[in-house]
N, C-alpha and C. Protein backbone atom coordinates (compact mmCIF):
# COMPACT_ATOMS: atom_id res chain seq x y z
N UNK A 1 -19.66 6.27 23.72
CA UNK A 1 -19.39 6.22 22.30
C UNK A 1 -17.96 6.67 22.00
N UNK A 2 -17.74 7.80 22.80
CA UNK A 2 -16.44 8.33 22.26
C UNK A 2 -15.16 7.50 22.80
N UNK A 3 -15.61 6.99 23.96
CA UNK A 3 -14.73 5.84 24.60
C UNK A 3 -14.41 4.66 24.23
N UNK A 4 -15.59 3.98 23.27
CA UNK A 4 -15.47 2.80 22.35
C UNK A 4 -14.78 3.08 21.48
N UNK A 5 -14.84 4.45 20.67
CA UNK A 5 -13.66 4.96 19.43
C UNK A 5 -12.29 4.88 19.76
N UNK A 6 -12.16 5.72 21.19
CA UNK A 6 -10.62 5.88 21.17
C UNK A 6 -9.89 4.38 22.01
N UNK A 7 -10.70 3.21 22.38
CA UNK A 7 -10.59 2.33 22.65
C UNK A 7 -10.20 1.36 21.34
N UNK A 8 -10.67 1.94 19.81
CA UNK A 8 -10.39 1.12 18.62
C UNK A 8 -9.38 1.46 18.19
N UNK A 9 -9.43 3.49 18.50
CA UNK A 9 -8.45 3.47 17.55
C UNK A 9 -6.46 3.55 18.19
N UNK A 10 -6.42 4.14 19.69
CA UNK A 10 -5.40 4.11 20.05
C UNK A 10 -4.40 3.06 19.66
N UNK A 11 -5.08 1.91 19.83
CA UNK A 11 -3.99 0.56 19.57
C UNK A 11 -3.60 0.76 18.06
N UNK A 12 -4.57 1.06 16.80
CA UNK A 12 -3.85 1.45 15.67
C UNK A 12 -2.72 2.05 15.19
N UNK A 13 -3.08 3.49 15.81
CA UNK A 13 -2.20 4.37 16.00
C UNK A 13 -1.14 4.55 16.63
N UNK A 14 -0.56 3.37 17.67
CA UNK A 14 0.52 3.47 18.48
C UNK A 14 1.50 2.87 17.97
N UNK A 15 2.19 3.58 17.90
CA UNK A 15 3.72 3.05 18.04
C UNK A 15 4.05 1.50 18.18
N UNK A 16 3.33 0.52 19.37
CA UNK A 16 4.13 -0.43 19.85
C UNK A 16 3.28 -1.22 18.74
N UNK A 17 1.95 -1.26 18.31
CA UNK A 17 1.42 -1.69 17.47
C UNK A 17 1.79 -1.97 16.38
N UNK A 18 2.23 -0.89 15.70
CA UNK A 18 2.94 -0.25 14.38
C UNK A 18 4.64 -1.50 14.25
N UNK A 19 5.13 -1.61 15.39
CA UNK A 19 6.13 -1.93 15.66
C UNK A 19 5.87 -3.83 15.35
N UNK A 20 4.85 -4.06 16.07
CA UNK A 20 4.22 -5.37 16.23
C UNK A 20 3.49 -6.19 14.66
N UNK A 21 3.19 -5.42 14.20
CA UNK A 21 2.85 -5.76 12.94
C UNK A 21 3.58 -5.93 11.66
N UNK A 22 5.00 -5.18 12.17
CA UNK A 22 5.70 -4.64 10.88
C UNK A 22 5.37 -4.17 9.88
N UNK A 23 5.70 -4.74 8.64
CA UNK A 23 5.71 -4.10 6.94
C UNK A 23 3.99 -4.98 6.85
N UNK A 24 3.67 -6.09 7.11
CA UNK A 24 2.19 -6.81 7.17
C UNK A 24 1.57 -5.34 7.54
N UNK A 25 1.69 -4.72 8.31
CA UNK A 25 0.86 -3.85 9.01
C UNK A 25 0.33 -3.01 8.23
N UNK A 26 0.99 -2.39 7.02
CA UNK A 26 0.87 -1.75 5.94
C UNK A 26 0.54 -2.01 4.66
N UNK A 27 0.14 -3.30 4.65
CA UNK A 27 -0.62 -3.95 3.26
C UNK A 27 -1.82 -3.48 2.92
N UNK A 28 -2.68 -3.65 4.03
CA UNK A 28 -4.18 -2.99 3.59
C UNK A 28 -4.58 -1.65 3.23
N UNK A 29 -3.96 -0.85 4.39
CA UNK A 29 -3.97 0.75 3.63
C UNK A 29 -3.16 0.86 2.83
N UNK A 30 -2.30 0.64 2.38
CA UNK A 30 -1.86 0.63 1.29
C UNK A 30 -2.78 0.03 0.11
N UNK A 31 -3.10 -1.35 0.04
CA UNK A 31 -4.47 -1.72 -1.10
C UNK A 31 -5.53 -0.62 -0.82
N UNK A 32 -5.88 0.14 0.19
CA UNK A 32 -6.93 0.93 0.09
C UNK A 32 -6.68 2.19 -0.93
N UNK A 33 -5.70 2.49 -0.42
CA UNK A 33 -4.63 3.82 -1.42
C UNK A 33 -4.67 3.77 -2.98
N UNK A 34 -4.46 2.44 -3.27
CA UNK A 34 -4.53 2.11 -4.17
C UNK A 34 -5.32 1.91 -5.41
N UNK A 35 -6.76 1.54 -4.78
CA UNK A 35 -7.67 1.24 -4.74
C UNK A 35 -8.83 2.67 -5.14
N UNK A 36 -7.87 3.74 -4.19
CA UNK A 36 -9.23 5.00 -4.19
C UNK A 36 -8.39 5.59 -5.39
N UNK A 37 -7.22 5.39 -5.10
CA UNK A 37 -6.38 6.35 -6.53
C UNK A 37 -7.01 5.81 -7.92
N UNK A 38 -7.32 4.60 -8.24
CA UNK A 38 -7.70 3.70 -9.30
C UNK A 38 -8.90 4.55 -9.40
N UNK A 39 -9.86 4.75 -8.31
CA UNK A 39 -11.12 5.33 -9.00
C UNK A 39 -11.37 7.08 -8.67
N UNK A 40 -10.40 7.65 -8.51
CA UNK A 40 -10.01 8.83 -8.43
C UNK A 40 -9.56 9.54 -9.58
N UNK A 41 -8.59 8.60 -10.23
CA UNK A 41 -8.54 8.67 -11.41
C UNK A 41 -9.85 9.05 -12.46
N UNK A 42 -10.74 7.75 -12.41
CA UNK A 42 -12.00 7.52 -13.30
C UNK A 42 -12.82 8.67 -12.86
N UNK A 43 -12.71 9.07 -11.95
CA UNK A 43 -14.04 10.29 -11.53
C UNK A 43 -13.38 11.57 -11.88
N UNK A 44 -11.86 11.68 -11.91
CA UNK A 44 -11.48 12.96 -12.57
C UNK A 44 -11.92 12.67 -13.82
N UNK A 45 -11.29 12.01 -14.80
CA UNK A 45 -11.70 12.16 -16.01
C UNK A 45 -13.52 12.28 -16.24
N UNK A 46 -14.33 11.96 -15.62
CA UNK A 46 -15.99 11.65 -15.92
C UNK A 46 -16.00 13.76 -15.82
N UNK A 47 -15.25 14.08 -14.42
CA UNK A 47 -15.36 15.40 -14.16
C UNK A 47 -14.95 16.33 -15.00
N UNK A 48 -13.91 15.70 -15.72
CA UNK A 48 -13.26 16.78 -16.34
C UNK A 48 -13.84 16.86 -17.99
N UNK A 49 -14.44 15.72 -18.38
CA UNK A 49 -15.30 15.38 -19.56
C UNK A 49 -16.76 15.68 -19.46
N UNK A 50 -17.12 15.83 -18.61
CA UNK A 50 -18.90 15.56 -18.65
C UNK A 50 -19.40 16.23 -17.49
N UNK A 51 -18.70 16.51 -16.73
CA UNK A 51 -19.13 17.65 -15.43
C UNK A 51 -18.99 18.63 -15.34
N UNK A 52 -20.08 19.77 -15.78
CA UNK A 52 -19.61 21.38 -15.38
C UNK A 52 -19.79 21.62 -13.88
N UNK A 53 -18.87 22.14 -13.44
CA UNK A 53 -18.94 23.05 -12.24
C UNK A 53 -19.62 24.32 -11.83
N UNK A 54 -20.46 23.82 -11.05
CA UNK A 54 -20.92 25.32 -11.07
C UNK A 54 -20.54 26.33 -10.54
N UNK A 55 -20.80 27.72 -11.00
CA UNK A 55 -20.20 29.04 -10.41
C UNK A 55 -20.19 29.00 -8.95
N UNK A 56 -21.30 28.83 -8.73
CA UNK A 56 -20.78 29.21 -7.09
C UNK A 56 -19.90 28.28 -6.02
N UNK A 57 -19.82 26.95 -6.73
CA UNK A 57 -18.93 26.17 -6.06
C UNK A 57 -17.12 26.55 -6.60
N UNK A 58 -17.34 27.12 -7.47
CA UNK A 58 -16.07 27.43 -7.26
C UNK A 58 -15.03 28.91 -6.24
N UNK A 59 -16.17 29.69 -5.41
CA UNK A 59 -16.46 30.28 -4.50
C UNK A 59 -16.86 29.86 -3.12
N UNK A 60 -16.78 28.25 -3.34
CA UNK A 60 -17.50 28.14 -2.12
C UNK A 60 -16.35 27.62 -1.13
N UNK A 61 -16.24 27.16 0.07
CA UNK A 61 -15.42 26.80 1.10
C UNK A 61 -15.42 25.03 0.59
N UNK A 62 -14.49 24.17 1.12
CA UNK A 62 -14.01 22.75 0.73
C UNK A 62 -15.96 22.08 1.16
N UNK A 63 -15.81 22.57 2.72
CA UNK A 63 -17.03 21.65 2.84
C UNK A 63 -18.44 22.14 2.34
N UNK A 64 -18.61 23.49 1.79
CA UNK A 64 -19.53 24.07 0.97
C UNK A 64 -19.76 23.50 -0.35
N UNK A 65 -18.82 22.50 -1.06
CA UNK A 65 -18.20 22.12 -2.14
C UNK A 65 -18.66 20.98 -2.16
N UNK A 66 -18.43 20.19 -0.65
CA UNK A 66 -19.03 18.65 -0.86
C UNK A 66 -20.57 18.59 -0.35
N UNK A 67 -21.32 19.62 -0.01
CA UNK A 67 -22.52 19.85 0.55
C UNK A 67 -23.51 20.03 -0.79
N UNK A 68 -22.64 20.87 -1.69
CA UNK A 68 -23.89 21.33 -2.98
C UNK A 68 -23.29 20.83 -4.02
N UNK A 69 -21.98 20.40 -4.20
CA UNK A 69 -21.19 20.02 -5.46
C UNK A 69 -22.15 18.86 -6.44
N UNK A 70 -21.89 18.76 -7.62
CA UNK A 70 -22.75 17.31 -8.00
C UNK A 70 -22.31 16.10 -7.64
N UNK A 71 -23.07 15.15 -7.25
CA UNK A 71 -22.35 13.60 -6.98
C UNK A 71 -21.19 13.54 -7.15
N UNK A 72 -20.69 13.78 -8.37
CA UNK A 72 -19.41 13.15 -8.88
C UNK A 72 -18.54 13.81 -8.20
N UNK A 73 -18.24 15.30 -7.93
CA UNK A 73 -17.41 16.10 -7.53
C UNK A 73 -16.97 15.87 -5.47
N UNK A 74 -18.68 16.04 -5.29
CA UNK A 74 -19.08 15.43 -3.98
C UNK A 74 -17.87 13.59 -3.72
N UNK A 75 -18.38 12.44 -4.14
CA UNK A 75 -17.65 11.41 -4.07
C UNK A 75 -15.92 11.75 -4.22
N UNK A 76 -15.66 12.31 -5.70
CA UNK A 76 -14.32 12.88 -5.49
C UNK A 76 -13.59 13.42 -4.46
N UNK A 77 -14.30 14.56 -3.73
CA UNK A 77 -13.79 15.22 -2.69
C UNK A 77 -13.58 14.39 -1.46
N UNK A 78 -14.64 13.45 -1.37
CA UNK A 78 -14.40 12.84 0.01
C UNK A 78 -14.06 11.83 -0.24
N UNK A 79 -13.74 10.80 -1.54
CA UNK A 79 -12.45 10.04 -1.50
C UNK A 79 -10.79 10.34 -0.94
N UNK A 80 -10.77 11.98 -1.60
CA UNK A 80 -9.77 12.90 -1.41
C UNK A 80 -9.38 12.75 -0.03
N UNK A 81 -10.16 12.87 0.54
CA UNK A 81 -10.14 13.23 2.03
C UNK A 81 -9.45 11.99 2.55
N UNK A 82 -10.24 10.85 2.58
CA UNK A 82 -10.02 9.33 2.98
C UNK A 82 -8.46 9.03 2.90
N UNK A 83 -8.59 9.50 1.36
CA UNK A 83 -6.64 9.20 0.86
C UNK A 83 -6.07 9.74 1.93
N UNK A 84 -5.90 10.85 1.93
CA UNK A 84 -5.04 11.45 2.62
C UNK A 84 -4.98 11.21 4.14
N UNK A 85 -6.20 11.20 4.79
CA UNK A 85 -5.85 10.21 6.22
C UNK A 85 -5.75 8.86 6.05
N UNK A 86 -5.66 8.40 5.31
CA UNK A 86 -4.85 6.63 5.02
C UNK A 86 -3.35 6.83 4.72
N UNK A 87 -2.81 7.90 4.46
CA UNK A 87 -2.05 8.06 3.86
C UNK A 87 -0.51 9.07 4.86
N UNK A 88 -1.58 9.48 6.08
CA UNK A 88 -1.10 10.00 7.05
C UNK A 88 -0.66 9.00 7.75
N UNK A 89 -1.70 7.83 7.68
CA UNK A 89 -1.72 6.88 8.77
C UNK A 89 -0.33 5.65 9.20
N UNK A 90 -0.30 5.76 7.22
CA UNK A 90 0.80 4.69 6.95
C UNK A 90 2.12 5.75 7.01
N UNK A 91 2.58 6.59 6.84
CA UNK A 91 3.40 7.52 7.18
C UNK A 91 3.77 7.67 8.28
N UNK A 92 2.73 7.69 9.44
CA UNK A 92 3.41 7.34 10.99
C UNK A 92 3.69 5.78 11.49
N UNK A 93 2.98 4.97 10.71
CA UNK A 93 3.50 3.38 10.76
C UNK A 93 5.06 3.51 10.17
N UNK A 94 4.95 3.63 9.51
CA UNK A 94 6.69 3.41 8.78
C UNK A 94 7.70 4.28 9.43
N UNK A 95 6.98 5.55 10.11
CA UNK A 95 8.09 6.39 10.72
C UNK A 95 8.45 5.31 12.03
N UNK A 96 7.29 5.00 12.72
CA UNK A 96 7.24 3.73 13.77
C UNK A 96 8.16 2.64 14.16
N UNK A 97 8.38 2.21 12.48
CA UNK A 97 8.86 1.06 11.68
C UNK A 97 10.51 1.37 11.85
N UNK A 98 11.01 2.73 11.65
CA UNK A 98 12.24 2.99 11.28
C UNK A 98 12.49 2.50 10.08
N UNK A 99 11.87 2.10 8.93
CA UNK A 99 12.31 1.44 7.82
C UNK A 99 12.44 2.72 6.41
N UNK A 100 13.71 2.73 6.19
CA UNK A 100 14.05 4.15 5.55
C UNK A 100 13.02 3.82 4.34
N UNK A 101 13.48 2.44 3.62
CA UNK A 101 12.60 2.72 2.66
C UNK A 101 10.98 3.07 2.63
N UNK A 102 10.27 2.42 3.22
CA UNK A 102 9.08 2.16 3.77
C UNK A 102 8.81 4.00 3.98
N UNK A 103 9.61 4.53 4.60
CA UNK A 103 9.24 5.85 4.85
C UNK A 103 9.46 6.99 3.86
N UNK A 104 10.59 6.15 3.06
CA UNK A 104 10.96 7.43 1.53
C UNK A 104 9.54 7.22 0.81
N UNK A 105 8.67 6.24 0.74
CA UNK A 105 7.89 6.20 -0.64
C UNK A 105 6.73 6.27 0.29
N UNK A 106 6.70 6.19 1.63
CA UNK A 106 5.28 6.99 1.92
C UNK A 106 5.09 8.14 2.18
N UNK A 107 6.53 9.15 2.30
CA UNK A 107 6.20 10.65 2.50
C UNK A 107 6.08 10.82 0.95
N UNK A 108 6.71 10.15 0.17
CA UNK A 108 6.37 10.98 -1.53
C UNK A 108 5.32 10.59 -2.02
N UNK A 109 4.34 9.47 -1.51
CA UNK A 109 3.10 9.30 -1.81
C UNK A 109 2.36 10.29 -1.52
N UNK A 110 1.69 10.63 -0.34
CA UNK A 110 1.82 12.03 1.00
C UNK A 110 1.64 13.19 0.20
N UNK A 111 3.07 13.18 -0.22
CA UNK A 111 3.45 14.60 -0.94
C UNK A 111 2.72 15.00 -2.05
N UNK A 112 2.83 13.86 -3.01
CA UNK A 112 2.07 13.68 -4.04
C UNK A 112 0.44 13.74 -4.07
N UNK A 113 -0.16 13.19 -2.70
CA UNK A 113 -1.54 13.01 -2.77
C UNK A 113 -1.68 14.45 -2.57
N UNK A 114 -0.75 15.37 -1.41
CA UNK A 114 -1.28 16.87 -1.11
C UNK A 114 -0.96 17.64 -2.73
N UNK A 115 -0.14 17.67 -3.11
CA UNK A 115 -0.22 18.35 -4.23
C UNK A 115 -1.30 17.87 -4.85
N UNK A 116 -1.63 16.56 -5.20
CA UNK A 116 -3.33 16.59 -6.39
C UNK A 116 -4.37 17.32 -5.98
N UNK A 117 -4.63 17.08 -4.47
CA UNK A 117 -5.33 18.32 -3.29
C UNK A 117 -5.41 19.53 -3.97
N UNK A 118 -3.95 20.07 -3.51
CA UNK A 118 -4.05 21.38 -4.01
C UNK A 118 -4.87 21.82 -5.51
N UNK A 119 -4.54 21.12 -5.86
CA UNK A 119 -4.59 21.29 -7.56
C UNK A 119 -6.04 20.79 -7.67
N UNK A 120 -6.73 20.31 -7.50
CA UNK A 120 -7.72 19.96 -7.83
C UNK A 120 -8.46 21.15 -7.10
N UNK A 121 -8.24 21.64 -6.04
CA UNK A 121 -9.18 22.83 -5.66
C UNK A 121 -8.75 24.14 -6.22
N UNK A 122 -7.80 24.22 -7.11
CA UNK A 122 -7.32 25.23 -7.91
C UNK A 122 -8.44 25.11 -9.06
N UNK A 123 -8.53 24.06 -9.56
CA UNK A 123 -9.38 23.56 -10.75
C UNK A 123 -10.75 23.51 -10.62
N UNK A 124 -11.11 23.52 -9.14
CA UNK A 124 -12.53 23.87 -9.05
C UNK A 124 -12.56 25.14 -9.10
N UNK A 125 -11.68 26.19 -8.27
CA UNK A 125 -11.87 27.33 -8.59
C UNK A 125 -11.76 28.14 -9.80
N UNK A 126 -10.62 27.59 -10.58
CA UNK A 126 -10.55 28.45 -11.46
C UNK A 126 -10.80 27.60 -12.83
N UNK A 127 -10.77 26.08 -13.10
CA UNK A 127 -11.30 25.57 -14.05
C UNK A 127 -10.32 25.41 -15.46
N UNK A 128 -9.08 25.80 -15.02
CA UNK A 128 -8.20 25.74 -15.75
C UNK A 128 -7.85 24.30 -16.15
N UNK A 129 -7.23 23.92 -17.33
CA UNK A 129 -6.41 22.71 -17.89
C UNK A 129 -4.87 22.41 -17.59
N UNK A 130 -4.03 23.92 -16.41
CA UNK A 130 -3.26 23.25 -16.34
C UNK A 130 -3.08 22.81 -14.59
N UNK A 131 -4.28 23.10 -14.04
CA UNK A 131 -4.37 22.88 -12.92
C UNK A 131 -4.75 21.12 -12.98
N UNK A 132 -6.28 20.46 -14.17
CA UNK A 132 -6.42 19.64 -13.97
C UNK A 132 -4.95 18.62 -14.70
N UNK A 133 -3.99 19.11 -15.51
CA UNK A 133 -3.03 18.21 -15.52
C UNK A 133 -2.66 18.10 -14.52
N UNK A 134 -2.08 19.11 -13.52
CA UNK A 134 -1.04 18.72 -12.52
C UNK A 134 -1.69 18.05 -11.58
N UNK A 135 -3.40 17.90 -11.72
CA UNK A 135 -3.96 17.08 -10.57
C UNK A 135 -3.38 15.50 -10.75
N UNK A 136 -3.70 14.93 -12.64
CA UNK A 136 -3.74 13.82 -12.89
C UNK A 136 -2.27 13.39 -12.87
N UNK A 137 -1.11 14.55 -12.99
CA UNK A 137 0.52 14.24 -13.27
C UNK A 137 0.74 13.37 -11.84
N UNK A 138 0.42 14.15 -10.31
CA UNK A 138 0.62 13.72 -9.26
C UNK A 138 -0.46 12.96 -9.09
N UNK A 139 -1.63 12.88 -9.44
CA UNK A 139 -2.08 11.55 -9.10
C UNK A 139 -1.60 10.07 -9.74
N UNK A 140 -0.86 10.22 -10.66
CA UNK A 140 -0.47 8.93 -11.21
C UNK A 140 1.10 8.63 -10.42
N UNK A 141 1.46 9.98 -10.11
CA UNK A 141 2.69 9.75 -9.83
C UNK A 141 2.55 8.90 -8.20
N UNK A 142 1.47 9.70 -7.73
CA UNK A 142 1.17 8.84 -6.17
C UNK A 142 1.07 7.00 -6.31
N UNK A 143 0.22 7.16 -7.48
CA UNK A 143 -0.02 5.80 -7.57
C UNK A 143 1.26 4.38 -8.14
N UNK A 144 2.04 5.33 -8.81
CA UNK A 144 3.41 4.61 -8.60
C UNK A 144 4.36 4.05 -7.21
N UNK A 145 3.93 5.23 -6.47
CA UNK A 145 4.81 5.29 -5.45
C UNK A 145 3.99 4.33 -4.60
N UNK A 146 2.96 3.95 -4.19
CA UNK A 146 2.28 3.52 -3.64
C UNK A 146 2.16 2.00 -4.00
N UNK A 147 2.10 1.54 -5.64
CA UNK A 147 2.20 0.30 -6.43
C UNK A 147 3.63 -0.11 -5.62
N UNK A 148 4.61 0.65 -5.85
CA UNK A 148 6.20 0.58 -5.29
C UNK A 148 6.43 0.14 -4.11
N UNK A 149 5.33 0.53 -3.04
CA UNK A 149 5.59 0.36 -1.42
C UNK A 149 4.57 -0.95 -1.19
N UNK A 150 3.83 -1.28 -2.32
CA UNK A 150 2.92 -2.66 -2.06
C UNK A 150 3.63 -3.40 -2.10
N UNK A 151 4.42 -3.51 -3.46
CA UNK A 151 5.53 -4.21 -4.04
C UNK A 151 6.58 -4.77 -2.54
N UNK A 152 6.87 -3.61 -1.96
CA UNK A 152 8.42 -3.81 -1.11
C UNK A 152 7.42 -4.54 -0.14
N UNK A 153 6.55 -4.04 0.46
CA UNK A 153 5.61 -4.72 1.31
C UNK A 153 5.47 -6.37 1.44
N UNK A 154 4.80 -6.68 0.30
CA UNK A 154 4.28 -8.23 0.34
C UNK A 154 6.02 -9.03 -0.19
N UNK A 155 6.99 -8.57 -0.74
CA UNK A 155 8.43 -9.25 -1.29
C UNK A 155 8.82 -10.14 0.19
N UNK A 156 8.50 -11.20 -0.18
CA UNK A 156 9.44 -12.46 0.17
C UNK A 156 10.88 -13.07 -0.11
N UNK A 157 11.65 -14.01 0.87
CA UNK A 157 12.27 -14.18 0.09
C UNK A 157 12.17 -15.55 -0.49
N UNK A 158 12.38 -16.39 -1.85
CA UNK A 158 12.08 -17.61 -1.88
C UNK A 158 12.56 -18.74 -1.27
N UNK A 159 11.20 -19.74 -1.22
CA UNK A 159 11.26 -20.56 -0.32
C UNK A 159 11.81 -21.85 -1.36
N UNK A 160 12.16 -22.64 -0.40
CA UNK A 160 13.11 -23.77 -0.77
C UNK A 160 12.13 -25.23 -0.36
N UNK A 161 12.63 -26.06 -0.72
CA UNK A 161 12.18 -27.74 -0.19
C UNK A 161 11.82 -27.43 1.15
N UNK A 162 10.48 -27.91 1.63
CA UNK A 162 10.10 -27.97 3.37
C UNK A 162 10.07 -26.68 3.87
N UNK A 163 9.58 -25.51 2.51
CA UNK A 163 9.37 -24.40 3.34
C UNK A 163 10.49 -23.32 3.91
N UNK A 164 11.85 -23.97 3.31
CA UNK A 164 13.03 -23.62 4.09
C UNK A 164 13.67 -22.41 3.41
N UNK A 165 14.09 -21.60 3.83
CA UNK A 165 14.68 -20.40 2.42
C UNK A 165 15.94 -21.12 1.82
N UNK A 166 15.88 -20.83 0.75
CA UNK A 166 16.87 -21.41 -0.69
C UNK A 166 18.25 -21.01 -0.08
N UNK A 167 18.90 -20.16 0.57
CA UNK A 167 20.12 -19.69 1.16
C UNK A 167 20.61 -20.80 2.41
N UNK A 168 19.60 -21.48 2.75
CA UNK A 168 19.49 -22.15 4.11
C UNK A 168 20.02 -23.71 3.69
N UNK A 169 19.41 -24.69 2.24
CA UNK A 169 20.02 -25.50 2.20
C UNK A 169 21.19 -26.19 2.01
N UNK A 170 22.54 -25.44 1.52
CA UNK A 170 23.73 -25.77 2.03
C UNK A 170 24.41 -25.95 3.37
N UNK A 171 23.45 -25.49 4.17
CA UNK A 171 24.10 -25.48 5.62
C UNK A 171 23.43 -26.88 6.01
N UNK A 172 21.97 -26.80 5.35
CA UNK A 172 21.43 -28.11 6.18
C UNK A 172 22.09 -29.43 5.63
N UNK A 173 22.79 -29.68 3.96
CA UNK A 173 23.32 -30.21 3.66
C UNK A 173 24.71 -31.04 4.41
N UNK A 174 25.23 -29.76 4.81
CA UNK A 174 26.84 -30.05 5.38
C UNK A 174 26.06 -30.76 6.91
N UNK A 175 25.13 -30.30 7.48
CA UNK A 175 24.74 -30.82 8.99
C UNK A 175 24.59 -32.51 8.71
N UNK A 176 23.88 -32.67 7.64
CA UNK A 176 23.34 -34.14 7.06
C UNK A 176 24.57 -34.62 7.59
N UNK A 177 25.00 -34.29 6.51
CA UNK A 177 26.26 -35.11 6.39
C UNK A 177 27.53 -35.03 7.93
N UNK A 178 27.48 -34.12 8.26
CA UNK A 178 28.64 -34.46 9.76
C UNK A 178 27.48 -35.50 10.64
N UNK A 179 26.82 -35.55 10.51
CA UNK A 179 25.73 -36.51 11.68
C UNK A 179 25.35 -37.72 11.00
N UNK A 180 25.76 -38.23 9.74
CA UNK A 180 25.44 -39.28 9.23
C UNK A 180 26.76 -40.51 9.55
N UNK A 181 26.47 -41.93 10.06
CA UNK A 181 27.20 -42.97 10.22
C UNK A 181 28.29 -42.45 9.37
N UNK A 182 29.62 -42.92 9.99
CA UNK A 182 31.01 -43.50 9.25
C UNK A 182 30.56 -44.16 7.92
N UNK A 183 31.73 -43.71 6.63
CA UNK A 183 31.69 -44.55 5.35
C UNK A 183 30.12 -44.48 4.76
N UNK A 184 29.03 -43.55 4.95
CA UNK A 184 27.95 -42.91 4.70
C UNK A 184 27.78 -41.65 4.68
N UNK A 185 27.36 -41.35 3.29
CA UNK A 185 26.95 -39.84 3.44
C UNK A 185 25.16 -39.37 3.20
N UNK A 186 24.94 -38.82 4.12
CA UNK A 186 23.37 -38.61 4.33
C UNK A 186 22.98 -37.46 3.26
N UNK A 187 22.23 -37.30 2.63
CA UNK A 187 21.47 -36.72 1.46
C UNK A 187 20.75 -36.21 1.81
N UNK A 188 19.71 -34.95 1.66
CA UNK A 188 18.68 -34.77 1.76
C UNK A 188 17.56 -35.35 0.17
N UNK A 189 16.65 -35.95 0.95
CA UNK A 189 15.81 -36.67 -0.01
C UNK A 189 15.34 -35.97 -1.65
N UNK A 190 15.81 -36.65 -2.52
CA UNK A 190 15.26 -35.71 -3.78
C UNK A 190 13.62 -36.42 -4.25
N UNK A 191 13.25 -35.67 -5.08
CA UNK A 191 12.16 -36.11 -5.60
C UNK A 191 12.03 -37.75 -6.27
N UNK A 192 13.18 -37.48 -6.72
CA UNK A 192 13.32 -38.82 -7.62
C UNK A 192 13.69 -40.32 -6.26
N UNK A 193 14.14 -39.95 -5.75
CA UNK A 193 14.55 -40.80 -4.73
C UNK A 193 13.16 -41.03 -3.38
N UNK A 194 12.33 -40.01 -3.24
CA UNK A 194 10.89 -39.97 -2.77
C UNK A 194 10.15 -40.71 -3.32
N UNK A 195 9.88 -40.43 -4.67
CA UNK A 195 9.39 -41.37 -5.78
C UNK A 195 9.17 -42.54 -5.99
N UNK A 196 10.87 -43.22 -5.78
CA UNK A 196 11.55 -44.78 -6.02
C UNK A 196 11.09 -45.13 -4.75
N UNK A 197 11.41 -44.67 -3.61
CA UNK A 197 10.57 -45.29 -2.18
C UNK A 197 9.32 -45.65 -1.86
N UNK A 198 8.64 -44.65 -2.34
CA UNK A 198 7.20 -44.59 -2.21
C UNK A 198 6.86 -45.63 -3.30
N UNK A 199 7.63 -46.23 -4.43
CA UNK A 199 6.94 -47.24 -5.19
C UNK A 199 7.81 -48.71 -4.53
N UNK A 200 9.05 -48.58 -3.64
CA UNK A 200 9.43 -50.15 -3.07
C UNK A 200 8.18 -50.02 -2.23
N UNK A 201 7.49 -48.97 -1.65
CA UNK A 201 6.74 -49.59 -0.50
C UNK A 201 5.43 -49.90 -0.81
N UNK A 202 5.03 -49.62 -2.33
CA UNK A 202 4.15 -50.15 -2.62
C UNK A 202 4.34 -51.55 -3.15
């Protein structure tokens, strides 16, 4: 069993992997990040509106907390958890990566998710309002940073006629043309001229 695990997960976690996949490599945990922050959000507010805490969980140890806590607090905590090793994960991909940006907005995601951490177990303990702001300040702020690194992630650059990047057809232009017969100049085909052909050959 434990051999089938570290058989799944080594190749994740490595370096040459990380390397092999590039910025693709980081789309999904990233949508996952995304995804738990969206309803991390909704379960603070249900918690912070409609959930008392009880005394002794705010005494109790993290995993004492998700053992007796109510549902809501329980799911919260171990979303918490998830984030933050998704969040580790893509942090050593991008360190992997060498890609400065890629790595500025996943350590401040990181940063951001440990501070809501903190703060949210401040707020179980002590139940204060300015603990649960600073949970929701850095949780929104994570979720910027994270929207930000999806963003840089999936950015293409645009594509041109035949799939080709838009920067690329002046060169293919000038090629046309040095390889086209004497007293002829070769074109690349326009729509309108596709058009007019496709109706002589009908």
């Amino acid at each position: 069993m434990f051999e089938m695990l570290q058989g799944r997960l080594m190749p994740i976690l490595s370096a040459d992997y990380a390397r092999r996949m590039g910025r693709a490599g980081l789309r999904q945990p990233c949508l996952v990040i995304l995804t738990g922050l969206a309803v991390q959000l909704a379960l603070g507010m249900v918690l912070n509106l409609y959930i008392a805490i009880p005394v002794a969980d705010a005494r109790a140890s993290y995993l004492r907390e998700i053992e007796t806590a109510p549902g809501v607090l329980t799911a919260h905590a171990l979303i918490a958890l998830l984030l933050l090793a998704t969040a580790g994960l893509m942090l050593l991909r991008a360190v992997a990566l060498r890609d400065l940006a890629v790595i500025a907005l996943a350590a401040t995601g990181l940063a951001t998710l440990l501070g809501a951490f903190a703060a949210g177990e401040l707020f179980v303990k002590d139940n204060t309002n300015s603990a649960s702001l600073t949970m929701a300040l850095l949780t929104g702020t994570a979720l910027l940073c994270y929207a930000c690194l999806q963003a840089l992630i999936i950015r293409q650059r645009p594509r041109g006629r035949a799939g080709l990047p838009v920067r690329d057809a002046p060169v293919i232009r000038r090629a046309l043309a040095r390889t086209a017969p004497p007293g002829r100049r070769a074109r690349p085909p326009g729509p309108g001229r596709a058009g007019r052909a496709s109706a002589g050959c009908a």
